[in-house]
N, C-alpha and C. Protein backbone atom coordinates (compact mmCIF):
# COMPACT_ATOMS: atom_id res chain seq x y z
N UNK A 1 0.84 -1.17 0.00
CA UNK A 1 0.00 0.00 0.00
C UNK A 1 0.89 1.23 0.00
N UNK A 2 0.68 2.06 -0.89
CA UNK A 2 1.15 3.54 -0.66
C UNK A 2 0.85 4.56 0.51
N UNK A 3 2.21 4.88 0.81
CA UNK A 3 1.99 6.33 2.29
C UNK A 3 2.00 7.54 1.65
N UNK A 4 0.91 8.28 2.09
CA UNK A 4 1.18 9.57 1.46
C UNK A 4 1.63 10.24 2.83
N UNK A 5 2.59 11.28 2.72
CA UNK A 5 3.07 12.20 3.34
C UNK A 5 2.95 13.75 3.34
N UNK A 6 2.30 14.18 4.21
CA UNK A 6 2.26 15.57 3.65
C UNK A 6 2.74 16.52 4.90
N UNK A 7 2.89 17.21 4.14
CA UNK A 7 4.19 18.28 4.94
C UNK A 7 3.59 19.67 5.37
N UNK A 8 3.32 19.51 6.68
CA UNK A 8 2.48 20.22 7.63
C UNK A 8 3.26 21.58 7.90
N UNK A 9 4.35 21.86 7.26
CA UNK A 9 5.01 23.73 7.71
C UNK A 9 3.72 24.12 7.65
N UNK A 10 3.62 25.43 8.99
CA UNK A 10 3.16 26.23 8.54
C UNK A 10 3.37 27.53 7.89
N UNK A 11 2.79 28.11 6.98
CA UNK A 11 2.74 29.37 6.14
C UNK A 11 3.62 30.54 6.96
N UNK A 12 4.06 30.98 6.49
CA UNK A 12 4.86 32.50 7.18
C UNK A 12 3.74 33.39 7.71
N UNK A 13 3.48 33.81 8.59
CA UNK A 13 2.49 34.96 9.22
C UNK A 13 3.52 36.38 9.55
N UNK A 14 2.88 37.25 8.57
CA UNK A 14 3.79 39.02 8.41
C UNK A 14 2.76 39.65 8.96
N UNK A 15 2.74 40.07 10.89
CA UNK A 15 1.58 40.48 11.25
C UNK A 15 2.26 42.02 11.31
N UNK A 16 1.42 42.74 10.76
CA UNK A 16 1.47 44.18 10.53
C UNK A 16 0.92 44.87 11.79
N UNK A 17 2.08 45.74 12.51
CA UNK A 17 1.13 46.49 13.48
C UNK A 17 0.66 47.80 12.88
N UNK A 18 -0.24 48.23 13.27
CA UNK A 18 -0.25 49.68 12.83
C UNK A 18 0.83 50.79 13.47
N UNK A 19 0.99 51.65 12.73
CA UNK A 19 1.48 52.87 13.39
C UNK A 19 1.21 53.80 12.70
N UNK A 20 1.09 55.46 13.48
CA UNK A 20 0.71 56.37 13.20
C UNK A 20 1.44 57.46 13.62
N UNK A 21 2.79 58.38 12.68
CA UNK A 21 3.51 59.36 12.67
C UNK A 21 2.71 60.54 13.03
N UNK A 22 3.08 61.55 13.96
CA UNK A 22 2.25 62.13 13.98
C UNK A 22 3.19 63.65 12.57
N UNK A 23 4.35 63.40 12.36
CA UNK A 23 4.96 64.23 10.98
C UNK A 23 4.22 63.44 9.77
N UNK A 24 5.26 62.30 9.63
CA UNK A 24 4.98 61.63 8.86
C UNK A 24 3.61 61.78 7.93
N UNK A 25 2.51 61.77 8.92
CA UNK A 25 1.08 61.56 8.59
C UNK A 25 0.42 63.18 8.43
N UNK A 26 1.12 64.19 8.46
CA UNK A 26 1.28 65.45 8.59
C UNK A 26 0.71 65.57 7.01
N UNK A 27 -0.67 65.85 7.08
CA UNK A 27 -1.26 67.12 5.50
C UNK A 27 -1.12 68.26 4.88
N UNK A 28 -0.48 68.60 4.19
CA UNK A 28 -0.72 70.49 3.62
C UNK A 28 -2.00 70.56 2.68
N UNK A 29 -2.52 69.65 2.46
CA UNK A 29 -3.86 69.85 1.78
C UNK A 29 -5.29 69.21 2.24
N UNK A 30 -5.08 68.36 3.44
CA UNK A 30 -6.22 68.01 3.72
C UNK A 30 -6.74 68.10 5.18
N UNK A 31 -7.34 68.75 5.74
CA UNK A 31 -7.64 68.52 7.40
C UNK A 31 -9.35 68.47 7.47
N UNK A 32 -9.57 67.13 8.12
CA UNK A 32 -8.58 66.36 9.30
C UNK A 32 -7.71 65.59 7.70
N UNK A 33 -7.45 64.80 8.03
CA UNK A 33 -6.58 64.19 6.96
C UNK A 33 -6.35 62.43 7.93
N UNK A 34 -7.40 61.45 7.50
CA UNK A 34 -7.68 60.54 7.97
C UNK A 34 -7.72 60.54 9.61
N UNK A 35 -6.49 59.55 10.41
CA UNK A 35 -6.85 59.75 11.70
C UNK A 35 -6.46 61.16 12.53
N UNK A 36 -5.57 62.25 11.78
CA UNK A 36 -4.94 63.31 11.75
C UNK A 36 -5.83 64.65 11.83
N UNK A 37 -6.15 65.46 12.83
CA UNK A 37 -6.57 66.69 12.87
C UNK A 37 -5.84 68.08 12.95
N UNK A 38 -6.33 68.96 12.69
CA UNK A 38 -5.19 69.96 13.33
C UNK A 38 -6.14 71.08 13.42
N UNK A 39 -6.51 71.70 14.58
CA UNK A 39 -7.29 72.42 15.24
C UNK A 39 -6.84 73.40 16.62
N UNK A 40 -8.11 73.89 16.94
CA UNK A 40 -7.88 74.82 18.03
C UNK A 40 -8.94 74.70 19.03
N UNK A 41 -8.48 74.45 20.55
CA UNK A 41 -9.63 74.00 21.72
C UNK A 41 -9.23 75.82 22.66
N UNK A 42 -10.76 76.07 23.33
CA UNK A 42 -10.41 76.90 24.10
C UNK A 42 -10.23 76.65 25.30
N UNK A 43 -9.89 75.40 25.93
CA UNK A 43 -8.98 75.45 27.41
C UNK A 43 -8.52 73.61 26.66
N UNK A 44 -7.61 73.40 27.87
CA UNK A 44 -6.71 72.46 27.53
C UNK A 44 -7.37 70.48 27.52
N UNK A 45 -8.26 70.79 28.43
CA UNK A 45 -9.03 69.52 28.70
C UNK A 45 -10.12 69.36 28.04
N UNK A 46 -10.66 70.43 27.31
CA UNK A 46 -11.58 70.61 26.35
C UNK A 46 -12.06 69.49 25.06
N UNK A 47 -13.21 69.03 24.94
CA UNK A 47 -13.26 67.55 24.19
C UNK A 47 -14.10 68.69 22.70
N UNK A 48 -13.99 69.47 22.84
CA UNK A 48 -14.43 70.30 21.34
C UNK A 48 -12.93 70.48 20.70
N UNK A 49 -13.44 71.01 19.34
CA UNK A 49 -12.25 70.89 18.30
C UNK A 49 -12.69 71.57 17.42
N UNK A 50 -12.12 73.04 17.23
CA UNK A 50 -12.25 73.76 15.89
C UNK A 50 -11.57 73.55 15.38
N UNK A 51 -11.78 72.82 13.55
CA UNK A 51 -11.30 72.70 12.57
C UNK A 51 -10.40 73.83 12.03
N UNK A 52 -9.09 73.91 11.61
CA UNK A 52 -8.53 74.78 10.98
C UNK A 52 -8.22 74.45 9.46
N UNK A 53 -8.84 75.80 8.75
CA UNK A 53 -9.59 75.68 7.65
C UNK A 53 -8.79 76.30 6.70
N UNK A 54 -7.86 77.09 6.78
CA UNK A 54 -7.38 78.20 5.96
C UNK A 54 -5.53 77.98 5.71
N UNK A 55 -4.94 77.46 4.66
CA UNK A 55 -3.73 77.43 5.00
C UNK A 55 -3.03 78.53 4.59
N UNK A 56 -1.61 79.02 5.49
CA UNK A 56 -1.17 80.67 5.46
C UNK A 56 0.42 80.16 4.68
N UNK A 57 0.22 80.91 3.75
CA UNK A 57 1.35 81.18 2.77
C UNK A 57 1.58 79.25 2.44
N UNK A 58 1.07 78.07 2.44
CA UNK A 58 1.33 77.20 2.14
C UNK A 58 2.12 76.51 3.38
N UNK A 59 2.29 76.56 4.26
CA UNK A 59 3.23 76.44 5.50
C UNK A 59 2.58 75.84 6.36
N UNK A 60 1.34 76.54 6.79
CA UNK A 60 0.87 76.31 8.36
C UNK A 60 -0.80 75.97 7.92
N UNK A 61 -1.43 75.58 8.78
CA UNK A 61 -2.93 75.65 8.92
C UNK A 61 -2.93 76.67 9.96
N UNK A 62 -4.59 77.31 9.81
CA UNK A 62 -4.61 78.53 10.21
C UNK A 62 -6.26 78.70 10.44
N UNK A 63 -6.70 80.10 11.03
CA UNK A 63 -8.23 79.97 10.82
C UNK A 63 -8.28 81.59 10.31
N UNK A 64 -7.52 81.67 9.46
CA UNK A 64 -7.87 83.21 8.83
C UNK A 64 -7.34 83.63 9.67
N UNK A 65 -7.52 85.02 9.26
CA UNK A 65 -7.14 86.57 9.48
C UNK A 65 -8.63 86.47 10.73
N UNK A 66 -8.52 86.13 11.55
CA UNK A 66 -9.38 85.98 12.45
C UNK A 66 -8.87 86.66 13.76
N UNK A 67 -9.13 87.76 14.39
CA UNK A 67 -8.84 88.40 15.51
C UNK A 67 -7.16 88.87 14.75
N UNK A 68 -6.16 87.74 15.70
CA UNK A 68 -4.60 88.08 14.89
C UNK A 68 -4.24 87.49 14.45
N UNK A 69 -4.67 85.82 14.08
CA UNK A 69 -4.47 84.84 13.24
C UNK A 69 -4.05 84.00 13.80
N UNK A 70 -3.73 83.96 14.73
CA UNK A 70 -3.05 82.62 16.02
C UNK A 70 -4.36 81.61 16.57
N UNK A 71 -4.45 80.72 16.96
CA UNK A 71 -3.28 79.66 16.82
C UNK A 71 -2.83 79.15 15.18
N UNK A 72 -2.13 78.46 15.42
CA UNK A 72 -1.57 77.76 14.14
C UNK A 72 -1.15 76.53 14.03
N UNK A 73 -0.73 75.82 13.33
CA UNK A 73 0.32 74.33 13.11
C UNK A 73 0.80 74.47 12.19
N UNK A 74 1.99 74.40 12.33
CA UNK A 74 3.10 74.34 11.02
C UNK A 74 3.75 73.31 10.35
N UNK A 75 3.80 73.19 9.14
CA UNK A 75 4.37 72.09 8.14
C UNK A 75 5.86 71.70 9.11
N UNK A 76 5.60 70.42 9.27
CA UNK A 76 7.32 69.99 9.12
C UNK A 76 8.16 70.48 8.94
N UNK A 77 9.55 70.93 9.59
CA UNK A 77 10.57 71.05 9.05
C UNK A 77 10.58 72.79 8.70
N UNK A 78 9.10 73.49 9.05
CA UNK A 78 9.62 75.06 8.91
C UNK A 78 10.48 76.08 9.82
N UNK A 79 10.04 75.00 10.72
CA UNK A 79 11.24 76.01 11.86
C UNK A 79 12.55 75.35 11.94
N UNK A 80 12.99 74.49 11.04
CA UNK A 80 14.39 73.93 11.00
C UNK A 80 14.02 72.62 11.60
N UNK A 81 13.34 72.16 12.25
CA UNK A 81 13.12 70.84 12.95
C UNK A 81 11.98 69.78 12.00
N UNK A 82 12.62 68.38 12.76
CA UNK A 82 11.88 67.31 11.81
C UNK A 82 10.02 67.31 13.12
N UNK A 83 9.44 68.44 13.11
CA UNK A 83 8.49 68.06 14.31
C UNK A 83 7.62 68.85 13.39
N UNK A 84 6.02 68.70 13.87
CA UNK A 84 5.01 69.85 13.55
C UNK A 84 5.08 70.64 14.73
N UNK A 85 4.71 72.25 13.82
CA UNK A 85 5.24 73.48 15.37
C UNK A 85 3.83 73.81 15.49
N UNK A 86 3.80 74.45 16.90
CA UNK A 86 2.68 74.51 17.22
C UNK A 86 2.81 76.11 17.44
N UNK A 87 1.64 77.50 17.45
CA UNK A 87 2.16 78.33 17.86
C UNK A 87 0.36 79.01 18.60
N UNK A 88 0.28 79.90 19.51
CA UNK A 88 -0.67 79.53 20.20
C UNK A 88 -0.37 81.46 20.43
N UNK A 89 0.27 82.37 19.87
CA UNK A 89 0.72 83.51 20.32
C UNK A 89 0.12 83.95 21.71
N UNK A 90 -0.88 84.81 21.74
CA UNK A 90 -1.58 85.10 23.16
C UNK A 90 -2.54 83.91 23.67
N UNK A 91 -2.59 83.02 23.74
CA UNK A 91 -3.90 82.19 23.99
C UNK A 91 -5.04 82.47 23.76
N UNK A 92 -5.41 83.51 23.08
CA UNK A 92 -6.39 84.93 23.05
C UNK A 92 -7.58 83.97 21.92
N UNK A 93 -7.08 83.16 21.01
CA UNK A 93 -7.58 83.25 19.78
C UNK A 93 -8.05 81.69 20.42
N UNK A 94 -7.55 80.81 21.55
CA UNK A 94 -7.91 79.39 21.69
C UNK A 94 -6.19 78.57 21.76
N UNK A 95 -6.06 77.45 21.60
CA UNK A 95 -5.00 76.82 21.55
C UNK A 95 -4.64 75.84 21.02
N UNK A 96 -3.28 75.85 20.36
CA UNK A 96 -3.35 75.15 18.95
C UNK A 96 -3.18 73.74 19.31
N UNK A 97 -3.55 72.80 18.59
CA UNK A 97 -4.03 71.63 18.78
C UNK A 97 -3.29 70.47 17.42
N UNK A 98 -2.62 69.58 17.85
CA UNK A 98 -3.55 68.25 16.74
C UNK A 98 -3.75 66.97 17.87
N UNK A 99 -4.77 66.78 16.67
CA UNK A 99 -5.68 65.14 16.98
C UNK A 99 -5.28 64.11 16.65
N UNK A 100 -5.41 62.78 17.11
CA UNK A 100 -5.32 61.59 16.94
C UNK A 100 -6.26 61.09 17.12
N UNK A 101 -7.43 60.76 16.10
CA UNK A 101 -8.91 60.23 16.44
C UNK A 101 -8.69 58.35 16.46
N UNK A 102 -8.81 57.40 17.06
CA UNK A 102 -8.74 55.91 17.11
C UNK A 102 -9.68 55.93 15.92
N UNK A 103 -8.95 54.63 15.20
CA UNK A 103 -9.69 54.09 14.06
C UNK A 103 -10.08 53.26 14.93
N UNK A 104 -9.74 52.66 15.62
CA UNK A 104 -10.35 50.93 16.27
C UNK A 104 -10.14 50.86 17.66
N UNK A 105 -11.31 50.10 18.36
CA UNK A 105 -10.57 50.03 19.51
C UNK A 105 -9.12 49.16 20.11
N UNK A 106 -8.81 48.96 20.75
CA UNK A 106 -7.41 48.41 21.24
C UNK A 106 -6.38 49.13 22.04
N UNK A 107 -5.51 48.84 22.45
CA UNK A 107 -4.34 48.94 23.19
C UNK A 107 -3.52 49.73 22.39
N UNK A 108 -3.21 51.30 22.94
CA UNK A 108 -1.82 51.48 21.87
C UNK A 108 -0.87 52.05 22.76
N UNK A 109 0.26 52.65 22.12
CA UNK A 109 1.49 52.56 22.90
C UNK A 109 1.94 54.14 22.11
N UNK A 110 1.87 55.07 23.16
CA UNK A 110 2.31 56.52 22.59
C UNK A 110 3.97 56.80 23.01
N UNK A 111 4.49 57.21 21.87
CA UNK A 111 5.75 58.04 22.50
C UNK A 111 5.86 59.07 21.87
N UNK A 112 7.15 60.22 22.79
CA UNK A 112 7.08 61.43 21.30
C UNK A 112 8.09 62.67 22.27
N UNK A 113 7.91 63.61 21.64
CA UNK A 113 8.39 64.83 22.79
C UNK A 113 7.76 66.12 22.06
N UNK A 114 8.20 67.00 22.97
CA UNK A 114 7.70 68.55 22.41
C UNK A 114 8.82 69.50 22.88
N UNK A 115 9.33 70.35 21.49
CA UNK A 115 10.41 70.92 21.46
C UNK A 115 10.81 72.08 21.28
N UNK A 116 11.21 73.12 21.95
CA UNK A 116 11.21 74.51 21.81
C UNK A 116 12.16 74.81 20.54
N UNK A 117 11.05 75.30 19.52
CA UNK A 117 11.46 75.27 18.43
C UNK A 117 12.12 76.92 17.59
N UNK A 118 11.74 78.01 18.63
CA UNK A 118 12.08 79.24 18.40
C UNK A 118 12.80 80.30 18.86
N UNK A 119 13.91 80.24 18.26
CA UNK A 119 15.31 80.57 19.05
C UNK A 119 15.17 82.27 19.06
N UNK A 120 13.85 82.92 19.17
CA UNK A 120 13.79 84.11 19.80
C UNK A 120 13.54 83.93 21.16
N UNK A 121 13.06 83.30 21.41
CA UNK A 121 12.52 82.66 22.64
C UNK A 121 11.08 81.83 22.75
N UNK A 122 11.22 80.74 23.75
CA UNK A 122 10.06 79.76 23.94
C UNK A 122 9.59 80.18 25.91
N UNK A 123 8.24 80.15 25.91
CA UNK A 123 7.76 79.59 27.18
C UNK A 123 6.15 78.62 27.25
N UNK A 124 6.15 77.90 26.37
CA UNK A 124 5.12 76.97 26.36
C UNK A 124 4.61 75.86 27.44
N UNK A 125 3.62 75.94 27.34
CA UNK A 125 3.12 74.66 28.58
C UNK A 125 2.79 73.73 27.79
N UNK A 126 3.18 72.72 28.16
CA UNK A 126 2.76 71.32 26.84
C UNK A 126 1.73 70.32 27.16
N UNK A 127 1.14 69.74 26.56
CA UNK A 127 0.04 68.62 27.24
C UNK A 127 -0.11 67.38 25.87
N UNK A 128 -0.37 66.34 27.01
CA UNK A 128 -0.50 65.35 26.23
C UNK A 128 -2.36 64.91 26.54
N UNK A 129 -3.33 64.87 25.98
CA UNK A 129 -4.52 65.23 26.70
C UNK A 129 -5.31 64.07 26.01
N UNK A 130 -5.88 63.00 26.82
CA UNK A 130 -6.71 61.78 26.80
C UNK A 130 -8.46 61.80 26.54
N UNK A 131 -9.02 61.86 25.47
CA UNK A 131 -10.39 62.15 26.30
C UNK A 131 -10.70 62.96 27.32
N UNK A 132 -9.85 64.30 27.12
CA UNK A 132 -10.25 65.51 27.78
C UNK A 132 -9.27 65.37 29.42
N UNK A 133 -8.35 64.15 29.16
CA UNK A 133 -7.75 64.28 30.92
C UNK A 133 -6.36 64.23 30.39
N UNK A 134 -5.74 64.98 31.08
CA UNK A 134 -4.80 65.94 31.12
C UNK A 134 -3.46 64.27 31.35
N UNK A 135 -3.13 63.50 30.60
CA UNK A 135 -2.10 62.25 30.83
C UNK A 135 -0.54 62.89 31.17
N UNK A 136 0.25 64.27 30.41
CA UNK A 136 1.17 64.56 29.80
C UNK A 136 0.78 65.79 30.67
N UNK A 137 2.01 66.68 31.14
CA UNK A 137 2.31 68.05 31.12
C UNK A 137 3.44 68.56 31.16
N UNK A 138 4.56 69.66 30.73
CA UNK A 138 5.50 70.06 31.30
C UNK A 138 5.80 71.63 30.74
N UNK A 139 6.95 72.28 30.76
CA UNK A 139 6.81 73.40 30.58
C UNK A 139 8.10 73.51 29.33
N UNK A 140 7.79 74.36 28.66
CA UNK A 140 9.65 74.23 27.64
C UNK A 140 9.78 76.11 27.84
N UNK A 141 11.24 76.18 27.95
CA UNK A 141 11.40 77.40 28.59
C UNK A 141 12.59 78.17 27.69
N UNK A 142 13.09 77.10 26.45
CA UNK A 142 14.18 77.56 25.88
C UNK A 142 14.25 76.80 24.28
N UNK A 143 14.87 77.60 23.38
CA UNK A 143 14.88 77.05 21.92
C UNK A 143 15.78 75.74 22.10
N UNK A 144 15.26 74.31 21.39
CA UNK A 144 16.07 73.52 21.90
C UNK A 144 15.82 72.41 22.74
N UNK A 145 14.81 73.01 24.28
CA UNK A 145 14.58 72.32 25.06
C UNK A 145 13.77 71.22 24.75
N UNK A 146 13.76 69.89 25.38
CA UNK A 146 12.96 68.68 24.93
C UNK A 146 12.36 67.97 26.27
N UNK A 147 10.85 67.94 26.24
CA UNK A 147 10.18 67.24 26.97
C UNK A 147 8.95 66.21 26.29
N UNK A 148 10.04 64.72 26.37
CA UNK A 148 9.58 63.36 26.40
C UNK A 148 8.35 62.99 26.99
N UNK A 149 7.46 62.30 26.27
CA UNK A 149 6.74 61.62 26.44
C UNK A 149 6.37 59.93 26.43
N UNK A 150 5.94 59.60 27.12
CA UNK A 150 5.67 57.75 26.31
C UNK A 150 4.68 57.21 27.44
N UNK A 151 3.63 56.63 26.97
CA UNK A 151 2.63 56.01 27.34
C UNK A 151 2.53 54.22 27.03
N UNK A 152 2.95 53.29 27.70
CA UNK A 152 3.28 51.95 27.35
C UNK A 152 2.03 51.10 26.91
N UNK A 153 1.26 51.24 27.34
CA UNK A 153 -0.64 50.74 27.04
C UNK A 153 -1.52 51.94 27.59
N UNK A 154 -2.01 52.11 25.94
CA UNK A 154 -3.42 53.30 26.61
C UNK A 154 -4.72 52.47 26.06
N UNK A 155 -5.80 52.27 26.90
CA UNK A 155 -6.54 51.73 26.14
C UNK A 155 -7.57 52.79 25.75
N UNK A 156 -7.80 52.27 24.68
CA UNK A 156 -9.19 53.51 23.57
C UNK A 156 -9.97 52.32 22.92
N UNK A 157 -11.37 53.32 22.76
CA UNK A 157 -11.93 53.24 22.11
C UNK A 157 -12.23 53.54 20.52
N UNK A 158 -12.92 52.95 19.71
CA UNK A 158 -13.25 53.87 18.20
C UNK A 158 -13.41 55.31 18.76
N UNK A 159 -13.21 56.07 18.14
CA UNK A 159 -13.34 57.56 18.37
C UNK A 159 -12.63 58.28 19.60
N UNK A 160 -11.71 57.58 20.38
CA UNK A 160 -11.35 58.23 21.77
C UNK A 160 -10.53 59.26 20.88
N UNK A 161 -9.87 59.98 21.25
CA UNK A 161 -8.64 60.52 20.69
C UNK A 161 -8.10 61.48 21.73
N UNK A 162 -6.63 61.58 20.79
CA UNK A 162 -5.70 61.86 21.67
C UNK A 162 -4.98 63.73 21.23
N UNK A 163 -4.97 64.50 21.86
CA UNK A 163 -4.60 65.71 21.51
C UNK A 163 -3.05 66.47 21.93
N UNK A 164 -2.80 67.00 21.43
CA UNK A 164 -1.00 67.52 21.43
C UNK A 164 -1.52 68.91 21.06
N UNK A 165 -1.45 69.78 22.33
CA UNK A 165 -1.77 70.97 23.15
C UNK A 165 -0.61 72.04 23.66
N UNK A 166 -0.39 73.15 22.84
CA UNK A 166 0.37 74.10 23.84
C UNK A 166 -0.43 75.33 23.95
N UNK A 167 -0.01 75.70 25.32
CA UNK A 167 -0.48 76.90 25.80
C UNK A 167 0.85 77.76 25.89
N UNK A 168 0.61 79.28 25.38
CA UNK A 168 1.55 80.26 25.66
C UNK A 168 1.72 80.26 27.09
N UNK A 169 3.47 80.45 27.67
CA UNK A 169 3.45 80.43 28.97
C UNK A 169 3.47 82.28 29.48
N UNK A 170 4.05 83.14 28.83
CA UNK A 170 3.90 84.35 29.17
C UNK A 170 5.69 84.91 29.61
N UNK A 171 6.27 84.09 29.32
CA UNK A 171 7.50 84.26 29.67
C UNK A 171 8.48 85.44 28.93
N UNK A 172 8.01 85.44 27.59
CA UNK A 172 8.47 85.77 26.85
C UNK A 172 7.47 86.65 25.95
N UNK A 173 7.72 87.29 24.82
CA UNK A 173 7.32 88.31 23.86
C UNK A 173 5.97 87.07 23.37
N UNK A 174 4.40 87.27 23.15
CA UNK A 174 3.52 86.42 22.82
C UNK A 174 3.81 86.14 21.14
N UNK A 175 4.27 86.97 20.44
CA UNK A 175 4.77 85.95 19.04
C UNK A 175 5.87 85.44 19.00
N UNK A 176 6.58 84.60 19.96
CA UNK A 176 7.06 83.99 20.30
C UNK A 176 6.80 82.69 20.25
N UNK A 177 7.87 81.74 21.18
CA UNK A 177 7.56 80.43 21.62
C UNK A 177 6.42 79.17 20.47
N UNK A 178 7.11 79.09 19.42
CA UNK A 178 6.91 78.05 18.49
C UNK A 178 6.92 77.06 19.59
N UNK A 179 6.47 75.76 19.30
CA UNK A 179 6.55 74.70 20.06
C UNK A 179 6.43 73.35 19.33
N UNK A 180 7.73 72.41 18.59
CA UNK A 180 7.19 71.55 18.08
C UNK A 180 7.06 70.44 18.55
N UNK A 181 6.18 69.32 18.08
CA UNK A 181 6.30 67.72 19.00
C UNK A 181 5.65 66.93 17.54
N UNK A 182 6.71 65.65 18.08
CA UNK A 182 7.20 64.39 17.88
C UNK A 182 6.23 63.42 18.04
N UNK A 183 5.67 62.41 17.46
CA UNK A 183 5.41 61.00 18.27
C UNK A 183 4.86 60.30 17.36
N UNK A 184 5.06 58.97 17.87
CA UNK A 184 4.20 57.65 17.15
C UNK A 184 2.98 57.14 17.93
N UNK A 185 2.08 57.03 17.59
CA UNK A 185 0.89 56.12 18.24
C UNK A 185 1.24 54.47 17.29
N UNK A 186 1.20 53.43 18.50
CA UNK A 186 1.23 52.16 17.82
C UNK A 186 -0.08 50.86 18.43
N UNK A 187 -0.43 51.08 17.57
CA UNK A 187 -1.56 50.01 17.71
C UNK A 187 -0.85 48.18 18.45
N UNK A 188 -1.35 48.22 19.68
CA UNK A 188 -0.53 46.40 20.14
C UNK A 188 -1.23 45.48 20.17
């Protein structure tokens, strides 16, 4: 009688995690721009989100010539750094913002920093902000300066999202204090 033999390997499995740049994933033509927002909240724990609608000279998102035109978010790489800058001049106008809206629920894993990006001078308050609760805070006080972040398991929901927040600190001249930040969100 004949043996048949068959050869049980299993198949290669290439499990893809997600991840989400918060440069990288950075729009000059579309906001929100998939899980990516870039907006303005008027206090820091705030779960509202004005859309910024208007982009200024091709560079930044913006909301018009509105009061003095602040807050803002700036393209990559305009203030010399690989970060998006954030600029928030008097706090007067709200505070500049981007979003990270969850595509899915699950476990993810944040890291990143926020970096005083304006060598006239910086005094920014920084936040890393959860569903409106305040996870992240610190202060950047100088062009240069770097305050790290990293979150090892956050759990979310579809729609939780996550916001990257500076407030002008007052330290300095209010068109001042650019502020850029860094990070990956990774889906585990």
């Amino acid at each position: 009688s004949d043996t048949i033999v068959l050869d049980t390997v299993a198949p290669e499995t290439n499990i893809i995690t997600p991840v989400w740049d918060i440069v990288s994933g950075y729009s000059t033509d579309k906001n929100p721009n998939g899980v990516w927002s870039y907006g303005r909240k008027w206090t820091v724990e705030s779960s509202s989100l004005d859309l910024m609608t208007v982009r200024f000279n091709n560079i930044a998102w913006w909301l018009g010539n509105w009061g003095h035109g602040a807050p803002s978010v700036w393209d990559p790489g305009t203030w010399n750094v690989n970060s998006i800058s954030l600029w928030a001049k008097n706090n007067s106008n709200g505070l500049p913002v981007v979003r990270w809206t969850s595509p899915e629920p699950g476990s993810y894993k944040l890291t990143g920093t926020f970096v005083g990006t304006d060598a006239r001078g910086v005094d920014s308050f920084v936040y890393v902000v959860i569903n409106g609760a305040i996870r992240f805070n610190s202060r950047i006080t100088s062009d240069g300066q770097v305050a790290p972040f990293s979150f090892d398991q956050v759990a979310l929901a579809q729609s939780d999202y996550v916001d990257f927040v500076i407030v002008w600190g007052g330290g300095v001249y209010s068109e001042y204090s650019v502020t850029g930040v860094t990070g990956t969100i990774e889906k585990l």
